[in-house]
PDB file of N, CA and C in Angstrom:
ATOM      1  N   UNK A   1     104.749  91.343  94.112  1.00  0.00           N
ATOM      2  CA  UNK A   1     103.487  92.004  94.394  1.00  0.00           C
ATOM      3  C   UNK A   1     103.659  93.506  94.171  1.00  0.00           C
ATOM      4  N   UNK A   2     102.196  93.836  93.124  1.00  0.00           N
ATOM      5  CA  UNK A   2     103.198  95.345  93.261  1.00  0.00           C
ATOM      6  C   UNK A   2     101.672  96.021  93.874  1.00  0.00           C
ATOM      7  N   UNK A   3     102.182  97.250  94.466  1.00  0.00           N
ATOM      8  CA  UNK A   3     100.630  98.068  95.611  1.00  0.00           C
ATOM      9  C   UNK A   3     100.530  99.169  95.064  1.00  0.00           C
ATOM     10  N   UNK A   4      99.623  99.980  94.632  1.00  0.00           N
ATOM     11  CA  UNK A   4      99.332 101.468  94.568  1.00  0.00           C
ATOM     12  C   UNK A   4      98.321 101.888  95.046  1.00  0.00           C
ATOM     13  N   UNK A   5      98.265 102.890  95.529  1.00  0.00           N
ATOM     14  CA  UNK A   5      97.534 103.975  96.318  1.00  0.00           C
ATOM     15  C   UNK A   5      96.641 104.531  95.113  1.00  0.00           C
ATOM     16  N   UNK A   6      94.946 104.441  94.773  1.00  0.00           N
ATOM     17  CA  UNK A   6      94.384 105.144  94.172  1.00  0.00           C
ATOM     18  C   UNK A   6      94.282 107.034  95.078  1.00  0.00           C
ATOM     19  N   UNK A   7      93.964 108.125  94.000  1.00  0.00           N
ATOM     20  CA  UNK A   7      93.727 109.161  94.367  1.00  0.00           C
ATOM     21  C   UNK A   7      92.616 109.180  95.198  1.00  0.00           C
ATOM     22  N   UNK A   8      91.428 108.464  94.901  1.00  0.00           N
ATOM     23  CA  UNK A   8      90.405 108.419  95.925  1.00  0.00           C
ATOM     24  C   UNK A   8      90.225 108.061  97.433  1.00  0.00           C
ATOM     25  N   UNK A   9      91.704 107.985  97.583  1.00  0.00           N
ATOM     26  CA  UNK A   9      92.679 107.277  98.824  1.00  0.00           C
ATOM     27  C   UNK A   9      92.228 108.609 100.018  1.00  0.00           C
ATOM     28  N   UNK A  10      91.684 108.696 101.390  1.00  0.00           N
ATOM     29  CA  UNK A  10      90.967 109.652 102.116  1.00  0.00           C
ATOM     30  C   UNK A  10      91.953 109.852 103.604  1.00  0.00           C
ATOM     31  N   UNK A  11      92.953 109.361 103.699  1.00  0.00           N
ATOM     32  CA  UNK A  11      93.891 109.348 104.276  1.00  0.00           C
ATOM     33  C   UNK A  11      93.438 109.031 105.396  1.00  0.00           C
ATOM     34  N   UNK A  12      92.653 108.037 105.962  1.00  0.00           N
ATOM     35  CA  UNK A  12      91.968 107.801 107.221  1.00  0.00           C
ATOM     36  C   UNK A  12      93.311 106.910 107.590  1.00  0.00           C
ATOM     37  N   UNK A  13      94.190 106.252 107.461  1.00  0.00           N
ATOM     38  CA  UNK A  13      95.270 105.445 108.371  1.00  0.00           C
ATOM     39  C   UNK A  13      94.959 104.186 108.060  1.00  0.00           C
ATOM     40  N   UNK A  14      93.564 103.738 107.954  1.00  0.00           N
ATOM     41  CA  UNK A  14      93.610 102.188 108.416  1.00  0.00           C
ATOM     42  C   UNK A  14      94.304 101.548 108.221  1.00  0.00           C
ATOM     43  N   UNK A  15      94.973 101.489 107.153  1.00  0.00           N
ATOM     44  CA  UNK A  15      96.571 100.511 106.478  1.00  0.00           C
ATOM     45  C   UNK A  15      97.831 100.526 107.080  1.00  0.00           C
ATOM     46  N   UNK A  16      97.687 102.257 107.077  1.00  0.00           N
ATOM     47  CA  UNK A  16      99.199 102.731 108.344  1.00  0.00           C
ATOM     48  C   UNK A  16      99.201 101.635 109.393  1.00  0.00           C
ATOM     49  N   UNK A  17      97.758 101.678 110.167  1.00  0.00           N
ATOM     50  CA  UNK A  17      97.730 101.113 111.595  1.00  0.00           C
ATOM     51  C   UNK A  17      97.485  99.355 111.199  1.00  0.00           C
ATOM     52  N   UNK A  18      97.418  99.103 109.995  1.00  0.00           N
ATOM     53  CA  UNK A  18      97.373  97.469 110.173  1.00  0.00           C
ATOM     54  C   UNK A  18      99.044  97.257 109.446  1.00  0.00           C
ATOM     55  N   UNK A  19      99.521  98.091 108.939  1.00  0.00           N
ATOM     56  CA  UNK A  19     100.968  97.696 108.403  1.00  0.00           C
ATOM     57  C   UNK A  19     101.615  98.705 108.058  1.00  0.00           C
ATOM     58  N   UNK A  20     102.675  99.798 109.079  1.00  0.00           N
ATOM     59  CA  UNK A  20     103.364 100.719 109.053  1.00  0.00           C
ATOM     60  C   UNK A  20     104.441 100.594 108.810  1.00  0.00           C
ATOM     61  N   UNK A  21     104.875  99.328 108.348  1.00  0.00           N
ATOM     62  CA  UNK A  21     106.597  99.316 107.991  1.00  0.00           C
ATOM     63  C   UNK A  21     106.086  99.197 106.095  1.00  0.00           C
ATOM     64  N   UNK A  22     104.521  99.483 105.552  1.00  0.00           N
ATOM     65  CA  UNK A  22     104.193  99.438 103.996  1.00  0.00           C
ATOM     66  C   UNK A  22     103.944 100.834 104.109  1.00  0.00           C
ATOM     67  N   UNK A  23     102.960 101.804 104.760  1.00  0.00           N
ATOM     68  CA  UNK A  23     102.320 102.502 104.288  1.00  0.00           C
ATOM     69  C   UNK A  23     102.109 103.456 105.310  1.00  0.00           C
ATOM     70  N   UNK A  24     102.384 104.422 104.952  1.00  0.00           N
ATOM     71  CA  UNK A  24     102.464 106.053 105.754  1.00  0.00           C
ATOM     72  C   UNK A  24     101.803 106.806 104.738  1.00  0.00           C
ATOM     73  N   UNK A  25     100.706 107.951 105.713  1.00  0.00           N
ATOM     74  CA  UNK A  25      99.973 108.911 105.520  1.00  0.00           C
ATOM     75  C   UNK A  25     100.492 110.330 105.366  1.00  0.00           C
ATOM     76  N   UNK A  26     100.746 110.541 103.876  1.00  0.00           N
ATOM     77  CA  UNK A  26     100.638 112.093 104.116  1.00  0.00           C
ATOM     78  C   UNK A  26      99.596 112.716 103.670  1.00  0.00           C
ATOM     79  N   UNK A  27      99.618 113.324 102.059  1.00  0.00           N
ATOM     80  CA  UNK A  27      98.231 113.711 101.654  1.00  0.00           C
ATOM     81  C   UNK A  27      97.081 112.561 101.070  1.00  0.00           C
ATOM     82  N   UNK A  28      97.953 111.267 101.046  1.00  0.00           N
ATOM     83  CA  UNK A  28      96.944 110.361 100.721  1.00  0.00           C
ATOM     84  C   UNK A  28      98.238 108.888 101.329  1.00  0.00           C
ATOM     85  N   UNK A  29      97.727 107.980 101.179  1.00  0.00           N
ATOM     86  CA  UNK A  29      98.666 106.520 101.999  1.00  0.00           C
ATOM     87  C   UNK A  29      99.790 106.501 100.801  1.00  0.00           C
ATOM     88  N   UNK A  30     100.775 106.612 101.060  1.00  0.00           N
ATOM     89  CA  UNK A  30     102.434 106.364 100.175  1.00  0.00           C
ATOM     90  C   UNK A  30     102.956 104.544 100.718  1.00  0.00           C
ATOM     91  N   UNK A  31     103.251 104.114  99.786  1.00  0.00           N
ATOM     92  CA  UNK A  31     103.994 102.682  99.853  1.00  0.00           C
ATOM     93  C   UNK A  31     105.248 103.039  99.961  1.00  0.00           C
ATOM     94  N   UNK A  32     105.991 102.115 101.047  1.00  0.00           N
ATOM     95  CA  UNK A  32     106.986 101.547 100.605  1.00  0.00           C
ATOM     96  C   UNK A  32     107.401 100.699 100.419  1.00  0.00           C
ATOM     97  N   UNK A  33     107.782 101.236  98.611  1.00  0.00           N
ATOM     98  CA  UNK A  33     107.875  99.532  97.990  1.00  0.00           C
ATOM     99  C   UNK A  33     108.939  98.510  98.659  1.00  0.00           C
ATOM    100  N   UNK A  34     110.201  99.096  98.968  1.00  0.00           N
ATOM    101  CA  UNK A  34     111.199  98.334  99.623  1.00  0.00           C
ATOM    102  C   UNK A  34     110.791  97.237 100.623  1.00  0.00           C
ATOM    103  N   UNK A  35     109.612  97.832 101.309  1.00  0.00           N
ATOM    104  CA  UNK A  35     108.800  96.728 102.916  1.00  0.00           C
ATOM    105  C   UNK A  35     108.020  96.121 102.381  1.00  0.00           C
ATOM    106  N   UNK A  36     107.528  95.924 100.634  1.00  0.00           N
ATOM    107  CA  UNK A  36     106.341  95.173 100.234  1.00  0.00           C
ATOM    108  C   UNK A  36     106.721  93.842 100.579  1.00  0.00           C
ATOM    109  N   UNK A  37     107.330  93.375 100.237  1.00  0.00           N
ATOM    110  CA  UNK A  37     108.235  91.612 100.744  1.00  0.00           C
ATOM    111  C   UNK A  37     108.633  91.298 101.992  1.00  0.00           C
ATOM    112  N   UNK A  38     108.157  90.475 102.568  1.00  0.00           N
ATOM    113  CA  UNK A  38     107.829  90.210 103.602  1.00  0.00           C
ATOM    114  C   UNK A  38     106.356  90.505 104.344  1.00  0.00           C
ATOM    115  N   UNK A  39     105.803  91.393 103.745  1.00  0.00           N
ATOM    116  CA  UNK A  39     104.407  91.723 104.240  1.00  0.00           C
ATOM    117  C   UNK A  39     103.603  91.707 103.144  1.00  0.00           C
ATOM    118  N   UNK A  40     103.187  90.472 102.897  1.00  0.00           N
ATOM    119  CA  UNK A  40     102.653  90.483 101.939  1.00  0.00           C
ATOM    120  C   UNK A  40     101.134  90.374 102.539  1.00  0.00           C
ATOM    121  N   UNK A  41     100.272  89.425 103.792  1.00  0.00           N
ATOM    122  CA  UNK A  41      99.638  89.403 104.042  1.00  0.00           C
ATOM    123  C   UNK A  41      98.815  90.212 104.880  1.00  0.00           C
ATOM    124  N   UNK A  42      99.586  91.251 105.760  1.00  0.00           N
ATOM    125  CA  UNK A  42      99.460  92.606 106.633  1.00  0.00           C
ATOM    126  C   UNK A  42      98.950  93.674 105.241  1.00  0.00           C
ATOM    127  N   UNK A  43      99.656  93.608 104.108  1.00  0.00           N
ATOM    128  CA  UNK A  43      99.070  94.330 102.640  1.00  0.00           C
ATOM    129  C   UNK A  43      97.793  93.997 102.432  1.00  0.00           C
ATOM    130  N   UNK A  44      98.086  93.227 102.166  1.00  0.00           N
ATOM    131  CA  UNK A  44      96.391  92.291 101.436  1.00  0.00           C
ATOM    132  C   UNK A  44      95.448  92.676 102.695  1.00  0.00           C
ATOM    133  N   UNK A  45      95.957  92.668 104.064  1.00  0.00           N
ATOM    134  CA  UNK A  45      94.380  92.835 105.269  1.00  0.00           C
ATOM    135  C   UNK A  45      93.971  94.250 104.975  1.00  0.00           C
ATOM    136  N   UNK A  46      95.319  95.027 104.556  1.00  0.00           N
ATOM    137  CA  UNK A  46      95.053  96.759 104.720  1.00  0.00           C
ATOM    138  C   UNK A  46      94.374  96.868 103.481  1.00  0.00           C
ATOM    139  N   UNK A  47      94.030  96.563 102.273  1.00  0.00           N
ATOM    140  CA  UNK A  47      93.879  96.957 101.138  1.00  0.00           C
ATOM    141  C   UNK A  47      92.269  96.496 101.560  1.00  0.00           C
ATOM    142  N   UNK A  48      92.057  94.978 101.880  1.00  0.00           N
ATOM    143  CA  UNK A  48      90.276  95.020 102.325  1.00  0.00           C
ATOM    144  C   UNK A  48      90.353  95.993 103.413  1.00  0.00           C
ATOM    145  N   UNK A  49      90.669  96.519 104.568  1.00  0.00           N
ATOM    146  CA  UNK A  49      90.422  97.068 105.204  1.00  0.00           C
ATOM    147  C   UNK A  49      90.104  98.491 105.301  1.00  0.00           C
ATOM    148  N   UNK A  50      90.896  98.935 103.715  1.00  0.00           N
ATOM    149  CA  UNK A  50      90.178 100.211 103.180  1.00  0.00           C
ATOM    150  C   UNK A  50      88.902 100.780 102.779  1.00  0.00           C
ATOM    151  N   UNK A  51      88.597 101.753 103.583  1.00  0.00           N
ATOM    152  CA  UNK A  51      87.107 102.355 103.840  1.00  0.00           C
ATOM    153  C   UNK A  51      86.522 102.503 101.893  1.00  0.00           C
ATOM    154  N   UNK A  52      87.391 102.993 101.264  1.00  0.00           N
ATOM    155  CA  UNK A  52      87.131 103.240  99.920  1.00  0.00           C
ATOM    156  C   UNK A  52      87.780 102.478  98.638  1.00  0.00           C
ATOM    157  N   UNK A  53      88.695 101.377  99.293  1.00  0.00           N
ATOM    158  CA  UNK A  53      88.859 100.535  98.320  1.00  0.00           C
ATOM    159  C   UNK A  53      90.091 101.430  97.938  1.00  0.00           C
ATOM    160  N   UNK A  54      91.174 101.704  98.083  1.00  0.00           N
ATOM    161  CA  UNK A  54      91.639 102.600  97.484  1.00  0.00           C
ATOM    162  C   UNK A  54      93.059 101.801  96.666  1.00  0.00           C
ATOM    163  N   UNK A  55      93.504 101.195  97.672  1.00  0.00           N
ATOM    164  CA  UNK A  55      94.754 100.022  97.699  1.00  0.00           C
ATOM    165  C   UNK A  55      94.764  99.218  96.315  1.00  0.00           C
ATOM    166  N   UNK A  56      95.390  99.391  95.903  1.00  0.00           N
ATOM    167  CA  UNK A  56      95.462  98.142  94.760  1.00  0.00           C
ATOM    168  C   UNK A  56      96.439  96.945  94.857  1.00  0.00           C
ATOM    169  N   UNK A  57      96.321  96.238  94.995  1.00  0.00           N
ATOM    170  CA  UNK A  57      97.257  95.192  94.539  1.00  0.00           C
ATOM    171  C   UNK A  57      97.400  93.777  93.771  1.00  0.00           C
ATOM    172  N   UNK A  58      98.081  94.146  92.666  1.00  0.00           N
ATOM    173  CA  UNK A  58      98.161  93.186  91.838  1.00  0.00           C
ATOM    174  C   UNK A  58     100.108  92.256  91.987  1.00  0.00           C
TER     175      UNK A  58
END
């Protein structure tokens, strides 16, 4: 699974707070790819759970 953060990304957290061992806030949500495996489904809730769609994952 791979995740990227679009620029239109508004740094509101919601992803942080549904899956913080993927995704920390600085100027916009940063992955880490290393924690993508194993959380694959905590990913997928944060990516709908984004206010702007920002999450990608293919």
């Amino acid at each position: 699974m791979k995740v990227t953060v679009e620029d239109s990304c508004i740094a509101c957290g919601a992803c942080e707070s549904i899956c913080d061992a993927v995704f920390s806030i600085e100027d916009k949500a940063v992955v880490n790819e290393a924690a993508v495996a194993g959380n694959e489904d905590a990913v997928k809730e944060a990516a709908d759970a984004c206010p702007v769609s920002a999450i990608i994952v293919e």
